[in-house]
PDB file of N, CA and C in Angstrom:
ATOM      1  N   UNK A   1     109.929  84.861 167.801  1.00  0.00           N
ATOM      2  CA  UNK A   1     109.925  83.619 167.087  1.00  0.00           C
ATOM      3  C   UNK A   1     109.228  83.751 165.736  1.00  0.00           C
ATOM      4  N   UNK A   2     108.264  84.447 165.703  1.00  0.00           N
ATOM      5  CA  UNK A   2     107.426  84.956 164.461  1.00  0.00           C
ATOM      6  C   UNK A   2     108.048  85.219 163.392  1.00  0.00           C
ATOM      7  N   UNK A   3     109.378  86.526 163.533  1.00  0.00           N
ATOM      8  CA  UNK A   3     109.760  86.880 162.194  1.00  0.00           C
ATOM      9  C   UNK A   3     110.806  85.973 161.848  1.00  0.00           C
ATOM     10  N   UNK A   4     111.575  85.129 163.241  1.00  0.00           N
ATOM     11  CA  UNK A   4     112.787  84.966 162.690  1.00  0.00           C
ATOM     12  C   UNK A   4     112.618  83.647 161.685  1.00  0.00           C
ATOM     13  N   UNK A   5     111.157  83.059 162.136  1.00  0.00           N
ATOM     14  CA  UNK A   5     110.272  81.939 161.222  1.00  0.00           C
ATOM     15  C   UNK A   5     110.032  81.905 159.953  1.00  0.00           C
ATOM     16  N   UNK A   6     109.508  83.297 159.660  1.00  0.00           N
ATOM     17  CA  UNK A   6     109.746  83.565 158.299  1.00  0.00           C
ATOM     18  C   UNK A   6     110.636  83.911 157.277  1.00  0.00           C
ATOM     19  N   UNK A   7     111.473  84.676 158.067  1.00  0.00           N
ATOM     20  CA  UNK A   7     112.939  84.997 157.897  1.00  0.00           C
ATOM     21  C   UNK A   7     113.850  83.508 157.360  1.00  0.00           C
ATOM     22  N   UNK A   8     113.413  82.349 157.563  1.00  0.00           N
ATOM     23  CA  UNK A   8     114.038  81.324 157.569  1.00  0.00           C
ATOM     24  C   UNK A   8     113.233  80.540 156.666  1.00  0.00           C
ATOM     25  N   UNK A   9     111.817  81.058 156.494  1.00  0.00           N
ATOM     26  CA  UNK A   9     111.040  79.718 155.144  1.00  0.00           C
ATOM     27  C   UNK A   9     110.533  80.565 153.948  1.00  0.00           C
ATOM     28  N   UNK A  10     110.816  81.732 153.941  1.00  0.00           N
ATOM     29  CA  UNK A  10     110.727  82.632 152.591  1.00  0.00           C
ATOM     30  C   UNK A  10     111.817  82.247 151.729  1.00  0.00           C
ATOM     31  N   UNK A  11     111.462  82.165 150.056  1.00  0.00           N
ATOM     32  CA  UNK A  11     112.181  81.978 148.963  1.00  0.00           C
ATOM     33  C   UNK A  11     113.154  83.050 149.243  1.00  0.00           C
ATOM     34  N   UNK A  12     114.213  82.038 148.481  1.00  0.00           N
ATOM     35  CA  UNK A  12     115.649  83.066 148.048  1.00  0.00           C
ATOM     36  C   UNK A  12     115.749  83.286 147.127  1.00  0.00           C
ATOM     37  N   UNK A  13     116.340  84.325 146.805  1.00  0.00           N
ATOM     38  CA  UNK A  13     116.618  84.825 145.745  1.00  0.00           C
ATOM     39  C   UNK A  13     118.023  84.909 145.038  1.00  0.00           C
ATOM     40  N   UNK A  14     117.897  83.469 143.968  1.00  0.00           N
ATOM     41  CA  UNK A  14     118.905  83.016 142.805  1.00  0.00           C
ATOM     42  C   UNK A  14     119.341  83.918 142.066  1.00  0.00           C
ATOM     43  N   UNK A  15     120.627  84.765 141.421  1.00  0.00           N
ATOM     44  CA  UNK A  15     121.284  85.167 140.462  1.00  0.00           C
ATOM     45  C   UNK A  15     121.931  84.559 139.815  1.00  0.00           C
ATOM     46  N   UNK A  16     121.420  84.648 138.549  1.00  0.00           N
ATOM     47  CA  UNK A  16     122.043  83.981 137.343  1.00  0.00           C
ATOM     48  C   UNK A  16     122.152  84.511 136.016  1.00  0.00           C
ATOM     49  N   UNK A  17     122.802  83.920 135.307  1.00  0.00           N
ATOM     50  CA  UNK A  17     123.501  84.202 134.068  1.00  0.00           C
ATOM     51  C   UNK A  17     122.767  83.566 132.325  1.00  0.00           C
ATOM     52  N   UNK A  18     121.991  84.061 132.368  1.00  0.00           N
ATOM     53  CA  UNK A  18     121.797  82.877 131.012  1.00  0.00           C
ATOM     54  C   UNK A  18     122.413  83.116 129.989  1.00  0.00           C
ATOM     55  N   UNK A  19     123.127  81.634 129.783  1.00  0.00           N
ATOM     56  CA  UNK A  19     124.109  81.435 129.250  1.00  0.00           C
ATOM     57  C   UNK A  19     124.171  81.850 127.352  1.00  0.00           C
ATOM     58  N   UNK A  20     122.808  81.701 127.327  1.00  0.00           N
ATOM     59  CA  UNK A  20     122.438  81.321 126.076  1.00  0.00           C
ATOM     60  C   UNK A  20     122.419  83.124 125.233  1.00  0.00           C
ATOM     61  N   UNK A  21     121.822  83.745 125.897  1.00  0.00           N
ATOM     62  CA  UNK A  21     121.848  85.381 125.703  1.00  0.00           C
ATOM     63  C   UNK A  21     123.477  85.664 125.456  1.00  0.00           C
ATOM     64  N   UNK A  22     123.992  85.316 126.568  1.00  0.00           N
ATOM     65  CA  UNK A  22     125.802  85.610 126.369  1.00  0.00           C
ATOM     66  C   UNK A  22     126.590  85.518 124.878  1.00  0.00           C
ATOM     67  N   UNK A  23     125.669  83.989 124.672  1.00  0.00           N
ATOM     68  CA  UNK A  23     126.301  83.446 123.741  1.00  0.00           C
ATOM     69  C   UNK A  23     126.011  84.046 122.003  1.00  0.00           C
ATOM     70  N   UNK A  24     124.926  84.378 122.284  1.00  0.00           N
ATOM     71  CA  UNK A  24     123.789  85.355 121.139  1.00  0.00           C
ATOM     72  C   UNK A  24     124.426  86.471 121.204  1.00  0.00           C
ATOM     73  N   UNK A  25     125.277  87.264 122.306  1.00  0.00           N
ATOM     74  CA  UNK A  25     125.447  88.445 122.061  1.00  0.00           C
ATOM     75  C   UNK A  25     127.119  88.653 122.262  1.00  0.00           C
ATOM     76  N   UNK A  26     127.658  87.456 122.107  1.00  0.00           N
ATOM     77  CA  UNK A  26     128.943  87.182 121.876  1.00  0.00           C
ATOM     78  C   UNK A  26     129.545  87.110 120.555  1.00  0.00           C
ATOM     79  N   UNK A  27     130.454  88.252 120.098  1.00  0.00           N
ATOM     80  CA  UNK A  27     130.602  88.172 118.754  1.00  0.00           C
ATOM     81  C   UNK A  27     131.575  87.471 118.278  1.00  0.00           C
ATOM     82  N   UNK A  28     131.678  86.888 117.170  1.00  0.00           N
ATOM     83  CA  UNK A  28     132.423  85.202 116.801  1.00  0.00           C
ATOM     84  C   UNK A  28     132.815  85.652 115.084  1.00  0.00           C
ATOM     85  N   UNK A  29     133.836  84.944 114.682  1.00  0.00           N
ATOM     86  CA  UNK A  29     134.086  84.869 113.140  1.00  0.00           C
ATOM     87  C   UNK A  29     133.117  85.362 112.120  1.00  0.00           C
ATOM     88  N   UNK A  30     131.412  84.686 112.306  1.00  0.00           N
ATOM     89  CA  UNK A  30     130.540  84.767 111.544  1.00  0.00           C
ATOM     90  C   UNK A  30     129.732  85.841 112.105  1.00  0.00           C
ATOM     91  N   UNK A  31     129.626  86.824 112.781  1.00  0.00           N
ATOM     92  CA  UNK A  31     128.973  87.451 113.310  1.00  0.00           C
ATOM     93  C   UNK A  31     129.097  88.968 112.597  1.00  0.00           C
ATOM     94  N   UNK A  32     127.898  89.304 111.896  1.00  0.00           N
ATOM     95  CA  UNK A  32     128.044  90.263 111.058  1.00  0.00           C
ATOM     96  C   UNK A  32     127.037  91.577 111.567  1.00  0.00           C
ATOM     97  N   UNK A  33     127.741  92.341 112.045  1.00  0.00           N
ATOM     98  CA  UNK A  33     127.201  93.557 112.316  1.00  0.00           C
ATOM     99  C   UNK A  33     126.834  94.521 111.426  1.00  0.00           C
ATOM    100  N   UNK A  34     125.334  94.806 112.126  1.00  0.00           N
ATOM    101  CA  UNK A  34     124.725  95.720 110.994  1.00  0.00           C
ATOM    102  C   UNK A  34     124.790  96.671 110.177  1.00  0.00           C
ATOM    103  N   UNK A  35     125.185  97.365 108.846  1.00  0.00           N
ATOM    104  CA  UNK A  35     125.177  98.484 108.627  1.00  0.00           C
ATOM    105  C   UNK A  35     124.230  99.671 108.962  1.00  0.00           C
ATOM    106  N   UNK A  36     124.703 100.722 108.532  1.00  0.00           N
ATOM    107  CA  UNK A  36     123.469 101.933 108.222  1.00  0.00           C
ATOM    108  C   UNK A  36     122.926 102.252 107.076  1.00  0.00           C
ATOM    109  N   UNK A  37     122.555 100.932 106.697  1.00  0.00           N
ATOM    110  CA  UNK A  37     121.737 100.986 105.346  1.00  0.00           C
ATOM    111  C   UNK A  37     119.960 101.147 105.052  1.00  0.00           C
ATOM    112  N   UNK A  38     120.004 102.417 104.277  1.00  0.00           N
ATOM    113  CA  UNK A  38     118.869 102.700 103.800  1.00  0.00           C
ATOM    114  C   UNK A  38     117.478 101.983 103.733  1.00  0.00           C
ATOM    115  N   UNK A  39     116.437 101.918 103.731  1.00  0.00           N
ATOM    116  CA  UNK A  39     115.396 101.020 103.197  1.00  0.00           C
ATOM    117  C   UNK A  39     115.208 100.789 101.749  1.00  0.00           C
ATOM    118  N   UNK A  40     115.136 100.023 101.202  1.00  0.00           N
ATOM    119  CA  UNK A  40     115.222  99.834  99.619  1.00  0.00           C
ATOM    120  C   UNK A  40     113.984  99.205  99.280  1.00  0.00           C
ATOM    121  N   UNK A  41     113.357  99.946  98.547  1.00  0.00           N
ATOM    122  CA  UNK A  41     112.261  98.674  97.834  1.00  0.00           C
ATOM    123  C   UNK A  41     112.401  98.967  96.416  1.00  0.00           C
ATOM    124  N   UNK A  42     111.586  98.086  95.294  1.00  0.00           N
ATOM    125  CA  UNK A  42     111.542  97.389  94.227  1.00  0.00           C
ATOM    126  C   UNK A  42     110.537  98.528  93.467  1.00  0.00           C
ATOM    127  N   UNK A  43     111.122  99.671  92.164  1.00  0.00           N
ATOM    128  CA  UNK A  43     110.014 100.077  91.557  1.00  0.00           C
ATOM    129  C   UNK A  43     109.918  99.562  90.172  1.00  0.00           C
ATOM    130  N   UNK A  44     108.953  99.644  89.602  1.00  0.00           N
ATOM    131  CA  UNK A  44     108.463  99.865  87.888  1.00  0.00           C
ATOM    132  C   UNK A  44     108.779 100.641  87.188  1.00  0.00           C
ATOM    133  N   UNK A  45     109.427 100.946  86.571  1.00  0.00           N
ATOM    134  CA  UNK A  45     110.161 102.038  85.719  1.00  0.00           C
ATOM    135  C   UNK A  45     109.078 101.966  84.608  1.00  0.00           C
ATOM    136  N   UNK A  46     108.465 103.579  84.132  1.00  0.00           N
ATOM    137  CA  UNK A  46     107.651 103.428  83.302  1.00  0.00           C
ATOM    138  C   UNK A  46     108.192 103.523  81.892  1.00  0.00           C
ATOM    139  N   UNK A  47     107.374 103.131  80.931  1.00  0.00           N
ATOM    140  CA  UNK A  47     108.449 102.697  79.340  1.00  0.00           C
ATOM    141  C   UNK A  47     109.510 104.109  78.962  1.00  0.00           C
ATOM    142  N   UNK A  48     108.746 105.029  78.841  1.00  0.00           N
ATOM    143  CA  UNK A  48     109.499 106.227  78.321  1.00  0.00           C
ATOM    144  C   UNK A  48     110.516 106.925  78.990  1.00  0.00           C
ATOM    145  N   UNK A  49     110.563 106.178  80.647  1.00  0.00           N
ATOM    146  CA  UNK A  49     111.543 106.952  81.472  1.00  0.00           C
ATOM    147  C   UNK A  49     113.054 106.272  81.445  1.00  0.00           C
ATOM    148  N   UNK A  50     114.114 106.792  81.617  1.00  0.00           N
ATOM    149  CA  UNK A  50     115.390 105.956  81.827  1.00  0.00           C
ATOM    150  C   UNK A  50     115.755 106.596  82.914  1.00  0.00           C
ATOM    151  N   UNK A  51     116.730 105.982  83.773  1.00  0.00           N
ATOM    152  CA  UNK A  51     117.259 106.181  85.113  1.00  0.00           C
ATOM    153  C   UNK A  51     118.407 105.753  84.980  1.00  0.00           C
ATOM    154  N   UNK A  52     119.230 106.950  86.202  1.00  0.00           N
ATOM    155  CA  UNK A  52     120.924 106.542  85.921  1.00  0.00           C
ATOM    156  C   UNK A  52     121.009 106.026  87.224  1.00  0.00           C
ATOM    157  N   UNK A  53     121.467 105.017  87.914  1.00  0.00           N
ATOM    158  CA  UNK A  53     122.292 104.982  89.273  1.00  0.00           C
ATOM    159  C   UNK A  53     123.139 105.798  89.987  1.00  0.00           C
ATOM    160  N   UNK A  54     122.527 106.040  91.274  1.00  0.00           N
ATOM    161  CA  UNK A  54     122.907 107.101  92.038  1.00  0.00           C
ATOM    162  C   UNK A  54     122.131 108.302  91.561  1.00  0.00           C
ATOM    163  N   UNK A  55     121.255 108.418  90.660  1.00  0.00           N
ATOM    164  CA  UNK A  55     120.529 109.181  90.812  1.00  0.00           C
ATOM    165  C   UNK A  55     119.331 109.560  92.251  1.00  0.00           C
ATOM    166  N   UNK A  56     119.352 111.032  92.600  1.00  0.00           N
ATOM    167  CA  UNK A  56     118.254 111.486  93.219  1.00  0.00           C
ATOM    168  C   UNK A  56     116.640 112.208  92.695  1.00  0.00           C
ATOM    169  N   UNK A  57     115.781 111.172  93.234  1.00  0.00           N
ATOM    170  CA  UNK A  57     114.366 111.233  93.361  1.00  0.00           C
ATOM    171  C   UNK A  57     113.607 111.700  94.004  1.00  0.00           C
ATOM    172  N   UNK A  58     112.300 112.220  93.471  1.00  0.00           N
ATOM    173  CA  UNK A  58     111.284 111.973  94.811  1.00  0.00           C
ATOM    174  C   UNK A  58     110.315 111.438  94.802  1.00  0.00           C
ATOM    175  N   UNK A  59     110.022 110.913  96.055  1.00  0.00           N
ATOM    176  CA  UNK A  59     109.031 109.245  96.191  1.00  0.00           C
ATOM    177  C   UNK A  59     107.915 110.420  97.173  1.00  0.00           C
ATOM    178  N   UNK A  60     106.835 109.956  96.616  1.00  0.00           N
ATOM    179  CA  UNK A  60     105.546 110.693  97.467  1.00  0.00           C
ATOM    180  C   UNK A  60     104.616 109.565  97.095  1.00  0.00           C
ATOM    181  N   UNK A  61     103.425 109.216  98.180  1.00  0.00           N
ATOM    182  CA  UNK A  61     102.357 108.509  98.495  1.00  0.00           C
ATOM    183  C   UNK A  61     101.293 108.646  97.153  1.00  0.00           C
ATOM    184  N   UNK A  62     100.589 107.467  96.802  1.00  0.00           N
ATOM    185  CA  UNK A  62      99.367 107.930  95.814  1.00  0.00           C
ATOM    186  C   UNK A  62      98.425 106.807  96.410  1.00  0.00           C
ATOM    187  N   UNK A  63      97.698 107.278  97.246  1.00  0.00           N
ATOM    188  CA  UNK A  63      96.678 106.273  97.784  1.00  0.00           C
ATOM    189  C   UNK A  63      97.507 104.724  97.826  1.00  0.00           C
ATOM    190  N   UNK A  64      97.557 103.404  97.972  1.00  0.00           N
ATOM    191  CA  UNK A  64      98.408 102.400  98.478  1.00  0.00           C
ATOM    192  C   UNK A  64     100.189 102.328  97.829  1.00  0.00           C
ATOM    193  N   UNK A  65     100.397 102.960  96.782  1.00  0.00           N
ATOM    194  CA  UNK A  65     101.499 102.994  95.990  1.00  0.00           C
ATOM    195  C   UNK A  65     102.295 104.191  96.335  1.00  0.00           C
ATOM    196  N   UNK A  66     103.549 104.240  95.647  1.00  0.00           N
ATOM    197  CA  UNK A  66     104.307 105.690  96.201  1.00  0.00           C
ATOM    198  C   UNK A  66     104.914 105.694  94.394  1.00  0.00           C
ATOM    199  N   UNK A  67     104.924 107.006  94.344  1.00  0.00           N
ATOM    200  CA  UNK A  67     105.221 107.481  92.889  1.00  0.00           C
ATOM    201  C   UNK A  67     106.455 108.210  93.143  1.00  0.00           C
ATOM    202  N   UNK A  68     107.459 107.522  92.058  1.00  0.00           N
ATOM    203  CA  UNK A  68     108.608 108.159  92.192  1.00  0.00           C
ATOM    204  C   UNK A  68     108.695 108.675  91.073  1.00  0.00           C
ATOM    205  N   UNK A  69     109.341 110.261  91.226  1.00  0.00           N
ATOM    206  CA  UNK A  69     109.304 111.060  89.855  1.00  0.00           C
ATOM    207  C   UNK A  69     110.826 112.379  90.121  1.00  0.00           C
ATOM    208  N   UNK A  70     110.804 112.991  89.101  1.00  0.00           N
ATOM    209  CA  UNK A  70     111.853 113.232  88.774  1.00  0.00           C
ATOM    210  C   UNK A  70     111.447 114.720  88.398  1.00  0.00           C
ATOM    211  N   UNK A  71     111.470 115.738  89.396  1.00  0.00           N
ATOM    212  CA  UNK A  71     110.696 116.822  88.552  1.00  0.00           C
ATOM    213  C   UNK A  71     109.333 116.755  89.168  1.00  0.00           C
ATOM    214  N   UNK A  72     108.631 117.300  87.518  1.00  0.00           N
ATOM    215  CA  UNK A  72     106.955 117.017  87.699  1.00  0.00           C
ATOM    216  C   UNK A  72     106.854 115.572  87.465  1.00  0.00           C
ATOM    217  N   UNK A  73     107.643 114.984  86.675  1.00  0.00           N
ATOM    218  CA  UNK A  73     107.619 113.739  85.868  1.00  0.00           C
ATOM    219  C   UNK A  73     107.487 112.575  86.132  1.00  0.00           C
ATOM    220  N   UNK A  74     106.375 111.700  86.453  1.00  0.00           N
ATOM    221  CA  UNK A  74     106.379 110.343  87.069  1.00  0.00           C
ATOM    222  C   UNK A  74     107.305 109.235  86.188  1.00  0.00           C
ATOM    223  N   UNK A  75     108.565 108.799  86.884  1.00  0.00           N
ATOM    224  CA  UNK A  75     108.913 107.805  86.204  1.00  0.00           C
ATOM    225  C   UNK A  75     109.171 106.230  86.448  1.00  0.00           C
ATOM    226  N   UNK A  76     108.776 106.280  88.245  1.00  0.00           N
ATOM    227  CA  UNK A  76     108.687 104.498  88.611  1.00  0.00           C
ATOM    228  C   UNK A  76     107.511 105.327  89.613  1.00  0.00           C
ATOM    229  N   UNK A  77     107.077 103.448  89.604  1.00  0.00           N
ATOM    230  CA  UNK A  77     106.085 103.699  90.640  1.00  0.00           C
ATOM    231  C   UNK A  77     106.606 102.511  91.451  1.00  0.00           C
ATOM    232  N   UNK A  78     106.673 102.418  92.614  1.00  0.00           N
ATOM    233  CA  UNK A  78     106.298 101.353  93.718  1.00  0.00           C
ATOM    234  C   UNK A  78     104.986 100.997  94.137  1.00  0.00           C
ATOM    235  N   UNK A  79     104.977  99.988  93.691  1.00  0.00           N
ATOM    236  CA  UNK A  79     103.296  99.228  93.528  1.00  0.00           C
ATOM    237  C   UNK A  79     103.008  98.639  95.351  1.00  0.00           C
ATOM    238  N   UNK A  80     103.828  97.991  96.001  1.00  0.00           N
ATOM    239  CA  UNK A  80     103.351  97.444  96.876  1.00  0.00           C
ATOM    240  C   UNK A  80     104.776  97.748  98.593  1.00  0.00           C
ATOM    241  N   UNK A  81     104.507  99.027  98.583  1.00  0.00           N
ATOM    242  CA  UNK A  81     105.320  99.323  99.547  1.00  0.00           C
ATOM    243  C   UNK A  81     105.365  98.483 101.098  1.00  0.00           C
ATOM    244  N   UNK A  82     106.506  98.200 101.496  1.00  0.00           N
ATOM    245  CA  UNK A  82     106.432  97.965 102.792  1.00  0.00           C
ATOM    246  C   UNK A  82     105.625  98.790 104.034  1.00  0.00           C
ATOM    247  N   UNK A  83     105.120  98.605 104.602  1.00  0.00           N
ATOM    248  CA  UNK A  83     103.931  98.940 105.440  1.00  0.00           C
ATOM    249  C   UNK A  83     104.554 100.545 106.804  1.00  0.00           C
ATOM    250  N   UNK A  84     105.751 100.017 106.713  1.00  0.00           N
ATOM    251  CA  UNK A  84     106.494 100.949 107.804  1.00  0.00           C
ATOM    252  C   UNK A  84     106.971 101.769 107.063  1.00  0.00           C
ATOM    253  N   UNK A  85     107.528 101.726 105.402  1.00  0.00           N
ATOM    254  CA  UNK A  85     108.323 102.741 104.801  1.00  0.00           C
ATOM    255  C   UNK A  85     106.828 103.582 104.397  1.00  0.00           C
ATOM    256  N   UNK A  86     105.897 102.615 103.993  1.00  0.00           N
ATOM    257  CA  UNK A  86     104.880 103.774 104.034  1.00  0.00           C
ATOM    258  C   UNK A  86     104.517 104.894 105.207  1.00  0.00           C
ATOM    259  N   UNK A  87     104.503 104.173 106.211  1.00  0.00           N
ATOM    260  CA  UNK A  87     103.803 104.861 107.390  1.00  0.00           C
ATOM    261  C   UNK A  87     104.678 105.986 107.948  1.00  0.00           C
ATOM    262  N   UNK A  88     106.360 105.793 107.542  1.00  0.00           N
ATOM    263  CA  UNK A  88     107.288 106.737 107.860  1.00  0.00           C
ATOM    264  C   UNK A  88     106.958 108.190 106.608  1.00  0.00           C
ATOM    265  N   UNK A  89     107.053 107.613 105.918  1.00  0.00           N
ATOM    266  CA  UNK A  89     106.600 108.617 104.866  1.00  0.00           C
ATOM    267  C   UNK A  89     105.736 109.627 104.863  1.00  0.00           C
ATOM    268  N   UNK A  90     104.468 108.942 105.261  1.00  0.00           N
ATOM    269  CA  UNK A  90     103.136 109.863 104.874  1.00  0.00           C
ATOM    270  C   UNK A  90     103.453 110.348 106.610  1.00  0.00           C
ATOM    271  N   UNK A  91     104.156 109.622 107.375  1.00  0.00           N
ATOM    272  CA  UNK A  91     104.131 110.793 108.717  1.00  0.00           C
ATOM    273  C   UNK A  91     105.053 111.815 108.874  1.00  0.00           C
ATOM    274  N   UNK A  92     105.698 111.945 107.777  1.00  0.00           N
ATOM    275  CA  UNK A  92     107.251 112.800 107.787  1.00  0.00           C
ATOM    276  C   UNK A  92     107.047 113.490 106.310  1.00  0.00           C
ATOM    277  N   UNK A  93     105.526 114.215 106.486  1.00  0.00           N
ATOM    278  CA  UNK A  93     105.028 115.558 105.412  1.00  0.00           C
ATOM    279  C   UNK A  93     104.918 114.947 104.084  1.00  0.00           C
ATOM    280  N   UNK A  94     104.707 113.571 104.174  1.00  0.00           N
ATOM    281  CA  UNK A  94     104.716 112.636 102.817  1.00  0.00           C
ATOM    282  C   UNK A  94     105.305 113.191 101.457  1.00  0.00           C
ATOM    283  N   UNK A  95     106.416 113.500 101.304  1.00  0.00           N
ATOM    284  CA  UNK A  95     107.484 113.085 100.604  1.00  0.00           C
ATOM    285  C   UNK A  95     108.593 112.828 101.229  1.00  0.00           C
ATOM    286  N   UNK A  96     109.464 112.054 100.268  1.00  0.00           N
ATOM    287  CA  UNK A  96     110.694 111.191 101.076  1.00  0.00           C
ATOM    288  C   UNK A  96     112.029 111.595  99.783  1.00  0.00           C
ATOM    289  N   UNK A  97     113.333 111.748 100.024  1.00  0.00           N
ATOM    290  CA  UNK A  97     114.110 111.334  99.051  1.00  0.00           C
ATOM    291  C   UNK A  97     114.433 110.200  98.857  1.00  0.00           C
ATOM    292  N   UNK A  98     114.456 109.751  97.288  1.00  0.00           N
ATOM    293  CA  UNK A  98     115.316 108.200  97.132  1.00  0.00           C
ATOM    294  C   UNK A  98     116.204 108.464  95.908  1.00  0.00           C
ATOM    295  N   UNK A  99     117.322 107.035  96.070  1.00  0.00           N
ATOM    296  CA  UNK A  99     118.141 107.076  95.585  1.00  0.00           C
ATOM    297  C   UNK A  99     118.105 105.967  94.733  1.00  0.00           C
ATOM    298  N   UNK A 100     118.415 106.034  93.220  1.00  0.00           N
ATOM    299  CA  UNK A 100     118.556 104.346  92.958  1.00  0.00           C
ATOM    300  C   UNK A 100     119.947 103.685  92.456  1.00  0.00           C
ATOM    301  N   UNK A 101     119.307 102.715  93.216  1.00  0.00           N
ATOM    302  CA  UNK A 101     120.413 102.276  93.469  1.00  0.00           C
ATOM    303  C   UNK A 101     120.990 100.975  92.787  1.00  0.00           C
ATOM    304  N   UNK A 102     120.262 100.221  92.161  1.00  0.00           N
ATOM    305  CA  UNK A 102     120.863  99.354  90.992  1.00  0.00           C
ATOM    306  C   UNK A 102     119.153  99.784  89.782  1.00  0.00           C
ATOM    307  N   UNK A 103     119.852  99.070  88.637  1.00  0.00           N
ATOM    308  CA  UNK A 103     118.611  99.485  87.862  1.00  0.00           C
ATOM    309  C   UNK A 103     119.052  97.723  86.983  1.00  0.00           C
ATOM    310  N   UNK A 104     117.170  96.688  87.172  1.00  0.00           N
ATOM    311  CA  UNK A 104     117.123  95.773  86.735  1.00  0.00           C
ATOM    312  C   UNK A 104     116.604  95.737  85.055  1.00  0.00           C
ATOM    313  N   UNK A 105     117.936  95.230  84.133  1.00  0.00           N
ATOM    314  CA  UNK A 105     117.097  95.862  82.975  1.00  0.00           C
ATOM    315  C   UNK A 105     115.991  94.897  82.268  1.00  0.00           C
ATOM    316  N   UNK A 106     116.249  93.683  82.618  1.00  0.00           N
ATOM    317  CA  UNK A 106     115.245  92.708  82.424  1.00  0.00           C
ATOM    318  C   UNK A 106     113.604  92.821  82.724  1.00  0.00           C
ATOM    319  N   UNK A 107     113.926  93.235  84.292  1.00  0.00           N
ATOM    320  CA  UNK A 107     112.779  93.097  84.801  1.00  0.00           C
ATOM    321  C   UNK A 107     112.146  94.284  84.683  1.00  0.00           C
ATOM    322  N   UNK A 108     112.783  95.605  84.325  1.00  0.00           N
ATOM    323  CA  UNK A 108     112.315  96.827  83.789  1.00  0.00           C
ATOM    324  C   UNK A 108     111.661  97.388  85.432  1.00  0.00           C
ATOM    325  N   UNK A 109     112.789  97.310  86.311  1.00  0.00           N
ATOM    326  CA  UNK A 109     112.748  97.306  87.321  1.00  0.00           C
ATOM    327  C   UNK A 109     113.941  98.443  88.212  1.00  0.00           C
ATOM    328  N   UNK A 110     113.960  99.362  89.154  1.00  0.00           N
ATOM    329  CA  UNK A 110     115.062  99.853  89.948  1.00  0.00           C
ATOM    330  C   UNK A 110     114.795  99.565  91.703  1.00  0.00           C
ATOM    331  N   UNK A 111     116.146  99.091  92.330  1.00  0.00           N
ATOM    332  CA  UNK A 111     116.292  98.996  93.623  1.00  0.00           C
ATOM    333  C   UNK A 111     116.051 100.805  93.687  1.00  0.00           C
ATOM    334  N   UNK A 112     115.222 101.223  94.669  1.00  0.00           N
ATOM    335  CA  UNK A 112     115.228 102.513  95.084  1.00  0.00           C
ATOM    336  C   UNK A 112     115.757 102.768  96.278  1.00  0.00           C
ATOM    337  N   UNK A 113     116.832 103.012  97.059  1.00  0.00           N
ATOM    338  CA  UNK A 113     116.783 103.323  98.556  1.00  0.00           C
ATOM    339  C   UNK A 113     115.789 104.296  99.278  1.00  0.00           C
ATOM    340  N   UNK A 114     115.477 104.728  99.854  1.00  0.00           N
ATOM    341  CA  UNK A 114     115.066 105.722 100.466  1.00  0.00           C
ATOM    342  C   UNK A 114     115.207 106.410 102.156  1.00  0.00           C
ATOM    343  N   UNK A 115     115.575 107.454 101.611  1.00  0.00           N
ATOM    344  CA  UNK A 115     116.261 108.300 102.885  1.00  0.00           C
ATOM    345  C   UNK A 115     115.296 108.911 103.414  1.00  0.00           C
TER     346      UNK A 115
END
């Protein structure tokens, strides 16, 4: 009588579906899947340097900033890097290649990707 007692007033166990996940991972008209696009941040192009698009760089760490140069030649700097592109960097022998990838002439500015 003991087990078949408990056997009979122990919780069951419900399977279900939430609906709402389905629906999040249901792809629809507007549903735009991710590329394999690069990390990009924002450098300073210094006065005397010019840059072509699609040009290749190299971006290395300088205490909070990453200096992108060309050669020996510093010619942007990234003043305020994202926290993970830094941390990938300086853990992967701190230099990185980048690419740039639009060049702002106003703002005396280049989108840099980095690979």
């Amino acid at each position: 009588m003991g087990s078949e007692f408990l056997k009979k007033t122990r919780a069951t166990h419900v399977k279900s579906i939430d609906a709402g996940r389905v629906r999040l991972g249901t792809p629809d008209l507007f549903t735009q899947a991710p590329t394999n696009q690069p990390r990009c941040a924002v450098a300073s192009i210094n006065r005397e340097a010019t840059l072509v698009a699609g040009e290749m760089l190299i971006v290395e760490p300088k205490g909070s900033e990453l200096v992108v140069s060309r050669g020996n030649n510093e010619v942007a700097r990234i003043k305020s890097p994202p926290a993970d592109v830094m941390q990938a960097i300086c853990g992967k022998g701190a230099v990185a290649k980048g690419e740039v990838q639009k060049i702002n002439r106003l703002s005396k500015t280049a989108d840099i990707s980095l690979c």
